[in-house]
PDB file of N, CA and C in Angstrom:
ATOM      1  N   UNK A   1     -13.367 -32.811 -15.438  1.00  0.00           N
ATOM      2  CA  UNK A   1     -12.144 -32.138 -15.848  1.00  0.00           C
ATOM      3  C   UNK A   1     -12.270 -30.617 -15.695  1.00  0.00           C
ATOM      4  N   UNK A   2     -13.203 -30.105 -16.182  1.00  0.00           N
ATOM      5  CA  UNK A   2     -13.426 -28.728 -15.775  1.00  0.00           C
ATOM      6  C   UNK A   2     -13.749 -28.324 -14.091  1.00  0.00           C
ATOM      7  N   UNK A   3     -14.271 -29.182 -13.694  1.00  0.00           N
ATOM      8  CA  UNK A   3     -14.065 -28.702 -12.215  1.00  0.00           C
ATOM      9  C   UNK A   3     -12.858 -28.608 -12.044  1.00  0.00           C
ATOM     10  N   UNK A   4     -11.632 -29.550 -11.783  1.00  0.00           N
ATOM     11  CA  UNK A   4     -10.274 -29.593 -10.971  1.00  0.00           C
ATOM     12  C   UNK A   4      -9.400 -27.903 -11.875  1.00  0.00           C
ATOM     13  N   UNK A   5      -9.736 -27.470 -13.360  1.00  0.00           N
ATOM     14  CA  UNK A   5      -9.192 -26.708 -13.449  1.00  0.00           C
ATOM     15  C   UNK A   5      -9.830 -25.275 -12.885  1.00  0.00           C
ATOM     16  N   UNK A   6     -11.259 -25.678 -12.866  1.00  0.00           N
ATOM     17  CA  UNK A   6     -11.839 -23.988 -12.101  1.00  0.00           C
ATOM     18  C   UNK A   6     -11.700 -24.103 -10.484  1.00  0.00           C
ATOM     19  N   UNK A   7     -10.751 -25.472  -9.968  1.00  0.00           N
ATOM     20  CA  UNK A   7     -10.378 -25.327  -8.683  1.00  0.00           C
ATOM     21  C   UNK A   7      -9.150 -24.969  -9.014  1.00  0.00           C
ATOM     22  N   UNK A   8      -8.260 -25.337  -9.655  1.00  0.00           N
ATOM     23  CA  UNK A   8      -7.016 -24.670  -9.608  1.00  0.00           C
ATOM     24  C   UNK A   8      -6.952 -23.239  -9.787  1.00  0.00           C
ATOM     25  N   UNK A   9      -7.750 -22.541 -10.768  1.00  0.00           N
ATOM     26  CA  UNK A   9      -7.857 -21.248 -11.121  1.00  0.00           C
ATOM     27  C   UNK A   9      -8.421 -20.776  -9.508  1.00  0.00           C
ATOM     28  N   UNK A  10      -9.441 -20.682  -8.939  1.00  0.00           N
ATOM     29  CA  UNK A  10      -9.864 -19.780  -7.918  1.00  0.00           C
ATOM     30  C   UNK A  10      -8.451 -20.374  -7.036  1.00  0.00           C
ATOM     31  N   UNK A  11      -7.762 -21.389  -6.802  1.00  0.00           N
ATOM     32  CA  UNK A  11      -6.793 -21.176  -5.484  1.00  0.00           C
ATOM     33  C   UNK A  11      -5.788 -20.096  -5.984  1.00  0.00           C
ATOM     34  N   UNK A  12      -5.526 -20.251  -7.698  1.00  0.00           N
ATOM     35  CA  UNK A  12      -4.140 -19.259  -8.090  1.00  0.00           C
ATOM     36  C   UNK A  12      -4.591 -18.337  -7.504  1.00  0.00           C
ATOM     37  N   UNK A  13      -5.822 -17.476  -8.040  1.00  0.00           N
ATOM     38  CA  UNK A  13      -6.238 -15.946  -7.593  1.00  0.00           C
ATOM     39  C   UNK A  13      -6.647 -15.761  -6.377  1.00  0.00           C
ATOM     40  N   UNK A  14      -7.062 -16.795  -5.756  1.00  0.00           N
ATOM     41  CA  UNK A  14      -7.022 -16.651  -3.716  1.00  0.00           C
ATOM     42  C   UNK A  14      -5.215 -16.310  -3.402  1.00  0.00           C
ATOM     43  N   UNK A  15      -4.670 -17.168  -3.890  1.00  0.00           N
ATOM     44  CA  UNK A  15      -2.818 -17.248  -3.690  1.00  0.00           C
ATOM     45  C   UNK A  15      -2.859 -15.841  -3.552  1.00  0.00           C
ATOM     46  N   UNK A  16      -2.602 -15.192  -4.583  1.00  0.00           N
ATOM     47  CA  UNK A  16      -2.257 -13.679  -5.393  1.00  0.00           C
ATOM     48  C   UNK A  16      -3.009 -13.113  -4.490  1.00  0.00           C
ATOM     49  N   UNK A  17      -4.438 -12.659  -4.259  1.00  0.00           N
ATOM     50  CA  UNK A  17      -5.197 -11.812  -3.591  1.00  0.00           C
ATOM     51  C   UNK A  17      -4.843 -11.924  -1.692  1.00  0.00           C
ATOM     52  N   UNK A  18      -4.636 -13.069  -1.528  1.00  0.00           N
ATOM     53  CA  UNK A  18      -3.563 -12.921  -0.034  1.00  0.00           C
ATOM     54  C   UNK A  18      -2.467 -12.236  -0.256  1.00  0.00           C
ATOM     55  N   UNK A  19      -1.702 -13.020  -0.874  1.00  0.00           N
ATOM     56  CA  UNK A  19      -0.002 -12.763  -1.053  1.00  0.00           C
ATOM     57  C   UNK A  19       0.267 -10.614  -1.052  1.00  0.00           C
ATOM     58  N   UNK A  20      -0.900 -10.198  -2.346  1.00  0.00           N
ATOM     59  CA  UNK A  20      -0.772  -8.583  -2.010  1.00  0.00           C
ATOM     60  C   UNK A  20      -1.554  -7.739  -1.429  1.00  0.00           C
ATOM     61  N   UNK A  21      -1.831  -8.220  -0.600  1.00  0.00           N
ATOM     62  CA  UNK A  21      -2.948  -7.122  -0.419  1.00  0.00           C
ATOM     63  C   UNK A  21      -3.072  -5.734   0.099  1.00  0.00           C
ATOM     64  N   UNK A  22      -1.889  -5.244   0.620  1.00  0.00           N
ATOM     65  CA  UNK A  22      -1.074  -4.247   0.867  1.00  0.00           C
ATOM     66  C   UNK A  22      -1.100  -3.139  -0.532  1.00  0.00           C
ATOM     67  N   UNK A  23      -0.845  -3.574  -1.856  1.00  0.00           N
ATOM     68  CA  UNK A  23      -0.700  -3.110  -2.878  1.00  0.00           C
ATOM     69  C   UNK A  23      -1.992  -2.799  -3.492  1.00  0.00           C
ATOM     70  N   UNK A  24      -3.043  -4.153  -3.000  1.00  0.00           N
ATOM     71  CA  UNK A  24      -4.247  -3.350  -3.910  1.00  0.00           C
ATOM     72  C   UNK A  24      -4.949  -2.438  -3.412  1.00  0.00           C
ATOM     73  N   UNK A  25      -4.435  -2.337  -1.735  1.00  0.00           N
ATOM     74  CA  UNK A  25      -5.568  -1.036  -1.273  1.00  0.00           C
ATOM     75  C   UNK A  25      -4.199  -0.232  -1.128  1.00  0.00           C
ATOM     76  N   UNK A  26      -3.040  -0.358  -1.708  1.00  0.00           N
ATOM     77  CA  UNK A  26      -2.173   0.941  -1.703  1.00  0.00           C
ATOM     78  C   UNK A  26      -1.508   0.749   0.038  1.00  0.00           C
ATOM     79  N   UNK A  27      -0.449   1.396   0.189  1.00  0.00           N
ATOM     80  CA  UNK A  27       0.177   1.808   1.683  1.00  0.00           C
ATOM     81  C   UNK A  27       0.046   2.061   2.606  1.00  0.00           C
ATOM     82  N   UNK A  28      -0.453   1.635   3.530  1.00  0.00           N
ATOM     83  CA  UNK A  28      -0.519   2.206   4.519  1.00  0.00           C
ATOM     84  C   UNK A  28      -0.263   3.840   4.888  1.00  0.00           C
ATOM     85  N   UNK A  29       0.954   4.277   4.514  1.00  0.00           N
ATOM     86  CA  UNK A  29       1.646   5.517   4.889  1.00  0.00           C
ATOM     87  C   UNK A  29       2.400   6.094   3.314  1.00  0.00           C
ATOM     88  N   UNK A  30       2.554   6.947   2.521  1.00  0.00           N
ATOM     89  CA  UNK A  30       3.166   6.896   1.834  1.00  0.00           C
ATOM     90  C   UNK A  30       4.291   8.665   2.290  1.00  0.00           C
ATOM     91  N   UNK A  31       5.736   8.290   2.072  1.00  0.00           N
ATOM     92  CA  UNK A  31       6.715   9.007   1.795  1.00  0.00           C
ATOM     93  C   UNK A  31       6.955  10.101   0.461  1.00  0.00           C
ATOM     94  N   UNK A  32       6.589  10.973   0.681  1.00  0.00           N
ATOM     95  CA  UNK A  32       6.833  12.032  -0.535  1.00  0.00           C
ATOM     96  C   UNK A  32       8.233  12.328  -0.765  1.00  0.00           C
ATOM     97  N   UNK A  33       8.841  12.447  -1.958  1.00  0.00           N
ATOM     98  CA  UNK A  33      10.339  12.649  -2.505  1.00  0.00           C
ATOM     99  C   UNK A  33      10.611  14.095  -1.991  1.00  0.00           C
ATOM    100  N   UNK A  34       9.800  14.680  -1.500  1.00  0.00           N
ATOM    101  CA  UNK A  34       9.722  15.822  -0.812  1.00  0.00           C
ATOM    102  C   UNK A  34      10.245  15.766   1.146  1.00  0.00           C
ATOM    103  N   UNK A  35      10.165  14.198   1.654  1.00  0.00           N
ATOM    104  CA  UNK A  35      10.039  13.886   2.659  1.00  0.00           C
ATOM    105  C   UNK A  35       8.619  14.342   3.677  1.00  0.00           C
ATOM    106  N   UNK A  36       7.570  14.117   2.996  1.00  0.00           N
ATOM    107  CA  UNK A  36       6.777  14.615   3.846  1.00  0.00           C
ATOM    108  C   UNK A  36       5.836  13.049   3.931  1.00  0.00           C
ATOM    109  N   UNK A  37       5.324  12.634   4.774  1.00  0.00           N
ATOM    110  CA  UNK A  37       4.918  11.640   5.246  1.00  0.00           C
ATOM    111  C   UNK A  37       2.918  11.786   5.060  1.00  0.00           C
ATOM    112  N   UNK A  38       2.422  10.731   4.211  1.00  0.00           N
ATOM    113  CA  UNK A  38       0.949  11.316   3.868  1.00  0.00           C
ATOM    114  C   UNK A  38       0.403   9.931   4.104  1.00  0.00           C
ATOM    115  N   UNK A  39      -0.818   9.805   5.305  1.00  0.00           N
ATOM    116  CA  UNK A  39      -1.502   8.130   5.472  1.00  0.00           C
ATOM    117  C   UNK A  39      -2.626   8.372   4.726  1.00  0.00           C
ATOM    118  N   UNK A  40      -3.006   6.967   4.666  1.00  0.00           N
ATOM    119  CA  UNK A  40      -4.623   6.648   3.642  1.00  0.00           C
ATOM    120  C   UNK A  40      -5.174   7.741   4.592  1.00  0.00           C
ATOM    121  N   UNK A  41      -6.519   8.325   3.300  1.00  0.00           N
ATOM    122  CA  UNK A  41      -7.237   9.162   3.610  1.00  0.00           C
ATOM    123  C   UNK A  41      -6.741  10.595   4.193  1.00  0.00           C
ATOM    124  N   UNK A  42      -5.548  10.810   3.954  1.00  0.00           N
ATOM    125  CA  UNK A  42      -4.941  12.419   3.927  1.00  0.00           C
ATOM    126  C   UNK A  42      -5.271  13.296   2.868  1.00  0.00           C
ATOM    127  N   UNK A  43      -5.133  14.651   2.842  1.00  0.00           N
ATOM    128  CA  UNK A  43      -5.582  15.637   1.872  1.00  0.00           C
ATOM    129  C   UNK A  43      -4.711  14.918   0.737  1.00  0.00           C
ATOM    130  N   UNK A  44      -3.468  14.958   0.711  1.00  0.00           N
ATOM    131  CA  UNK A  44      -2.868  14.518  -0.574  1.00  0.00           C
ATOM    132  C   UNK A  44      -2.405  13.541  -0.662  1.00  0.00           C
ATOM    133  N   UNK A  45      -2.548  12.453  -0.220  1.00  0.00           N
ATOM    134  CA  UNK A  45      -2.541  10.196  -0.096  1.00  0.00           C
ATOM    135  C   UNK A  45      -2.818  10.329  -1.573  1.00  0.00           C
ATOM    136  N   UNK A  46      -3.521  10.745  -2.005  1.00  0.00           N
ATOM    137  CA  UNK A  46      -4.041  10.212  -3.237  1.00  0.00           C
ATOM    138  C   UNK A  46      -3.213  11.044  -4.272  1.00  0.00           C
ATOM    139  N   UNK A  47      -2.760  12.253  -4.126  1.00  0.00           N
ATOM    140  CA  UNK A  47      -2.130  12.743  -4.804  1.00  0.00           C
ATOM    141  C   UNK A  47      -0.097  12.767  -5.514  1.00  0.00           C
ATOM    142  N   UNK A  48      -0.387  11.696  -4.082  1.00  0.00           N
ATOM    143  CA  UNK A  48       1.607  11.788  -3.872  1.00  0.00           C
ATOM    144  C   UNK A  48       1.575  10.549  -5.084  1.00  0.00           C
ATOM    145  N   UNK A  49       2.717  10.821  -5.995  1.00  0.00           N
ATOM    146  CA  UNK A  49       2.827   9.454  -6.898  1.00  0.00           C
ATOM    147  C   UNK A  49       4.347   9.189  -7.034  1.00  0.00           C
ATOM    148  N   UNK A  50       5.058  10.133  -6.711  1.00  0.00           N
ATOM    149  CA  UNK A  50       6.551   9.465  -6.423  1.00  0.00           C
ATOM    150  C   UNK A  50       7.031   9.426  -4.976  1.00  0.00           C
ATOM    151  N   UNK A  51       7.024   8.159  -4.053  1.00  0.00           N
ATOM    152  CA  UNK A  51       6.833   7.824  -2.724  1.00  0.00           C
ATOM    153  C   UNK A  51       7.703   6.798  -2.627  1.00  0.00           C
ATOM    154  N   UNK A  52       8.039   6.610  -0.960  1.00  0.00           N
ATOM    155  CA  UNK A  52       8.102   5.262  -0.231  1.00  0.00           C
ATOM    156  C   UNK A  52       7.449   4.929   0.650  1.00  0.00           C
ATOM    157  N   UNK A  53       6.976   3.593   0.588  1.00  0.00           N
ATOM    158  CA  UNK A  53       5.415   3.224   1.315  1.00  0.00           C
ATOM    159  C   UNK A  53       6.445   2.905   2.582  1.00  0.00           C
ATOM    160  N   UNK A  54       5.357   2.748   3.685  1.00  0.00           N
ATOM    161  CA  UNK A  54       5.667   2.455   5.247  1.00  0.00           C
ATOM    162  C   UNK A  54       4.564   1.956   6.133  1.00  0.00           C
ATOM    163  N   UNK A  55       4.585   0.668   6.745  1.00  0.00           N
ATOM    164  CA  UNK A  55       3.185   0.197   7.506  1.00  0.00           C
ATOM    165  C   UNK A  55       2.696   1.073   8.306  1.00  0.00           C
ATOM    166  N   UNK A  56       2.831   2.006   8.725  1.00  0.00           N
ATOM    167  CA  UNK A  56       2.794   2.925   9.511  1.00  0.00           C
ATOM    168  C   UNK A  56       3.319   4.573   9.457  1.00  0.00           C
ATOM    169  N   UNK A  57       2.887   5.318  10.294  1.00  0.00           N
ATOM    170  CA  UNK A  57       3.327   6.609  10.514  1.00  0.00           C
ATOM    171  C   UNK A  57       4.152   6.984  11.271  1.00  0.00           C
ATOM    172  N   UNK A  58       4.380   5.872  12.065  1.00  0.00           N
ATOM    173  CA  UNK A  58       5.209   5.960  12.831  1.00  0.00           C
ATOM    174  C   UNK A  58       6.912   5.689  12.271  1.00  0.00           C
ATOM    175  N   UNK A  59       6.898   4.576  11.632  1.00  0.00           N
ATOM    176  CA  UNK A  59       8.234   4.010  10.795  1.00  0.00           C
ATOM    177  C   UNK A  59       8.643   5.410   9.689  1.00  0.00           C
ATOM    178  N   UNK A  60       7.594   6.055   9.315  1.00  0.00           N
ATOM    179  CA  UNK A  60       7.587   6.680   8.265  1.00  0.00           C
ATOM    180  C   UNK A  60       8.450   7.609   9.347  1.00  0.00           C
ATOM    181  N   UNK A  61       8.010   8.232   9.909  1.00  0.00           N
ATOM    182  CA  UNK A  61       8.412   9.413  10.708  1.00  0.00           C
ATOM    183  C   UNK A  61      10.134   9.090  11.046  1.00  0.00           C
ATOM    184  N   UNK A  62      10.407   7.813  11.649  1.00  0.00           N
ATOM    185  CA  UNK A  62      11.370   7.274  12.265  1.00  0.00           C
ATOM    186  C   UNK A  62      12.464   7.295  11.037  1.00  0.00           C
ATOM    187  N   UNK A  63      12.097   7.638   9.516  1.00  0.00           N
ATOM    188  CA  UNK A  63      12.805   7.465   8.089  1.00  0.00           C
ATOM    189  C   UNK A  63      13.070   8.752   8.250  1.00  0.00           C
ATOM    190  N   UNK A  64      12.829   9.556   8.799  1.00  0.00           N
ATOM    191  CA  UNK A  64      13.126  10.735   8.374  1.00  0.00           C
ATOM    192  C   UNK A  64      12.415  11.738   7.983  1.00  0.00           C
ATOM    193  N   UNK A  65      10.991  11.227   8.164  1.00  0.00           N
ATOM    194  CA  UNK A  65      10.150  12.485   7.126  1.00  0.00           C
ATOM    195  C   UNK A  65       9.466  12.670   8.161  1.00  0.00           C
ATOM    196  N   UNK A  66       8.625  13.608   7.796  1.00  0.00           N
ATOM    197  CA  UNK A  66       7.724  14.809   8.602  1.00  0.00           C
ATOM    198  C   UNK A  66       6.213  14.268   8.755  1.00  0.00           C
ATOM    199  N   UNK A  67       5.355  15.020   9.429  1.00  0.00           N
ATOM    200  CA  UNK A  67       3.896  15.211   9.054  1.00  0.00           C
ATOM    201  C   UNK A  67       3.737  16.469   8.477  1.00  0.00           C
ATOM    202  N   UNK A  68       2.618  16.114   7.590  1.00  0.00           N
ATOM    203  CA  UNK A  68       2.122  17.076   6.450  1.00  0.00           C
ATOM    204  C   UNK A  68       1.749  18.591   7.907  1.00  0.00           C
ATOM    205  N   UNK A  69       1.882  19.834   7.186  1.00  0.00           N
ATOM    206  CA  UNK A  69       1.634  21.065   7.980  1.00  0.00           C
ATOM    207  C   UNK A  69       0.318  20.850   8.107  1.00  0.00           C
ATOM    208  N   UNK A  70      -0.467  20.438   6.906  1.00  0.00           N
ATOM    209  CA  UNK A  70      -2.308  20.405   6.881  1.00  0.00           C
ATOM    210  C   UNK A  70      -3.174  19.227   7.383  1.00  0.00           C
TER     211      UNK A  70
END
């Protein structure tokens, strides 16, 4: 009996850990309310906290926003 439920438990959290995984390493690209466009590992990626995420830099750009001057 305890096996079939510690198989159900690891498929829920396999489910979940596919389903987001976008979210737990964060955006690809994130959109500053400023319109300035910042990807993982930019001077301020880590700093922008009111954003719209984008798979890319490219889509981001295509929204309207910029690349950072720095």
């Amino acid at each position: 009996m305890r096996v079939g439920i510690s198989i159900v438990v690891l498929l829920l959290v396999s489910f979940f850990a596919l389903s987001f995984p976008a979210e737990a390493n964060g955006p690809a690209v994130k959109k500053s309310k400023s319109g300035i466009c910042h990807k993982k590992g930019s001077t301020y990626y880590a700093r922008t906290k009111k954003f719209t995420s984008y798979p890319s830099m490219k889509s981001c750009l295509k929204s309207g926003g910029r690349r950072p001057k720095r």
